[in-house]
Protein backbone atom coordinates (compact mmCIF):
# COMPACT_ATOMS: atom_id res chain seq x y z
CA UNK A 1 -12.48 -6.09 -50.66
CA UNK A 2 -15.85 -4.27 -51.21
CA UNK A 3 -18.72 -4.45 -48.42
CA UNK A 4 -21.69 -4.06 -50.39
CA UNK A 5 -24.82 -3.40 -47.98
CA UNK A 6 -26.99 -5.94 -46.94
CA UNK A 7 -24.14 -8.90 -47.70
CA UNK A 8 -25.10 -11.44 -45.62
CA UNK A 9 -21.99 -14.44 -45.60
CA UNK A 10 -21.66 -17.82 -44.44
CA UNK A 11 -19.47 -19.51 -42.53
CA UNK A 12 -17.08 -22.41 -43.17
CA UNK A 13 -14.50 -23.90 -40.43
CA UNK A 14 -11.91 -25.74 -41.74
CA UNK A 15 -10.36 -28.56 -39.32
CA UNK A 16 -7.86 -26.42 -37.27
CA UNK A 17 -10.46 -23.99 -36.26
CA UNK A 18 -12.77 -26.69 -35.37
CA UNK A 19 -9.85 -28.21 -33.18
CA UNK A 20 -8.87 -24.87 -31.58
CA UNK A 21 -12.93 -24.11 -30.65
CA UNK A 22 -13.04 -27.40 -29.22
CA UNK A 23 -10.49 -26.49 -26.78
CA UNK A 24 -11.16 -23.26 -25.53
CA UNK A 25 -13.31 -22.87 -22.34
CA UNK A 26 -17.21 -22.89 -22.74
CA UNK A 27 -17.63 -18.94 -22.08
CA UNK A 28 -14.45 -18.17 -24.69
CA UNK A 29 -16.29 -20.36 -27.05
CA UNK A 30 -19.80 -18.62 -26.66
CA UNK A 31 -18.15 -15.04 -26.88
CA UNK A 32 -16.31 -16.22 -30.22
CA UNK A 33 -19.62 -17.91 -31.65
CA UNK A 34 -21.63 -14.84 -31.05
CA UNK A 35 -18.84 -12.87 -33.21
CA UNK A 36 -19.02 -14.89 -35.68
CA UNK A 37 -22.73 -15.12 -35.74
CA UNK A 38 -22.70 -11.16 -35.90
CA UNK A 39 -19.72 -10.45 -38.36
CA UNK A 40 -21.88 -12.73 -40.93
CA UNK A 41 -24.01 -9.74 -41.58
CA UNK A 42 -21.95 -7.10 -43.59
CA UNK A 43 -18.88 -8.50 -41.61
CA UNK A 44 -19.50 -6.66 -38.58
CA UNK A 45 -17.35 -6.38 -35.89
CA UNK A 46 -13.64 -5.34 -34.84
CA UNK A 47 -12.48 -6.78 -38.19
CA UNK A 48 -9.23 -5.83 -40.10
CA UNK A 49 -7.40 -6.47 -43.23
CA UNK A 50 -3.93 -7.75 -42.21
CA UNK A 51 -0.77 -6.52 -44.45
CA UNK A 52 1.49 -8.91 -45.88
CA UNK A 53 -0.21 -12.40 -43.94
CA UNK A 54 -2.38 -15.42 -44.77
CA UNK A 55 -5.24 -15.24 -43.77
CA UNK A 56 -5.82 -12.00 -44.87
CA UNK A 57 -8.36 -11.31 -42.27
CA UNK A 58 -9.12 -10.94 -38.30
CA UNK A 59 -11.83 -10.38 -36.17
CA UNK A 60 -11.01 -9.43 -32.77
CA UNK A 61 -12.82 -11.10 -29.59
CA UNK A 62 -11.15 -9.94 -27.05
CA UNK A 63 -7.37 -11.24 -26.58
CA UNK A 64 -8.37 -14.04 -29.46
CA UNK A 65 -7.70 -13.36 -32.58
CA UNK A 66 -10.56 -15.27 -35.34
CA UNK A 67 -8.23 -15.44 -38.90
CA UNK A 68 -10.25 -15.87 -42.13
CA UNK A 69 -10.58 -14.90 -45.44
CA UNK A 70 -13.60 -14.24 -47.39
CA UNK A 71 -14.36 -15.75 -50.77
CA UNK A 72 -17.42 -14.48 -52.35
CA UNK A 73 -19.93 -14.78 -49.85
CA UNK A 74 -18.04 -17.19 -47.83
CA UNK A 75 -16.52 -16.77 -44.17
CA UNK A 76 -14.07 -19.42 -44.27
CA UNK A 77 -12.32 -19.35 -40.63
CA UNK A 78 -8.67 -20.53 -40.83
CA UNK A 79 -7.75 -20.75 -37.16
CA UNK A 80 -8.47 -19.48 -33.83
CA UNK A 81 -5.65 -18.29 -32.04
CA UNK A 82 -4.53 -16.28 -28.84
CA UNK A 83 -3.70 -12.64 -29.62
CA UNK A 84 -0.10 -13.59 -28.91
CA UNK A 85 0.54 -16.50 -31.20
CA UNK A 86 -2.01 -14.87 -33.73
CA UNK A 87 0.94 -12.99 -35.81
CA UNK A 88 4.61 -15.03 -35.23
């Protein structure tokens, strides 16, 4: 994937990362919605390409791991998982 400057993306949750936001605590929640929010410009952030795994993408908040893949100028978030579930 490219970054071309000044990309700005947005964001689509599909169902299990609306069910896994729902049922993390309310500060875990803000932390990962301000992430997001930020990683929408130019995909900012502690994001990485992952080798040989679906999603193909992570962003990093912390010990939770935010997988996604980007299609076009679509975010779409896949899951949100804890750092040690994230790659098993």
């Amino acid at each position: 994937m490219r970054k071309i400057s000044n990309m700005t993306y947005t964001v689509q949750l599909l169902p299990d990362a609306v069910k896994a936001i729902e049922k993390l605590s309310p500060d875990v929640r803000r932390r990962i919605i301000g992430k997001v929010e930020r990683m929408q410009e130019n995909l900012a952030g502690d994001v990485k390409r992952l080798t040989n795994y679906s999603p193909e993408y992570r962003l990093r908040v912390g010990d939770w791991r935010v997988l996604f893949e980007v299609e076009e100028t679509v975010i779409v978030i896949y899951d949100i998982i804890h750092r040690s579930k994230a790659y098993g």
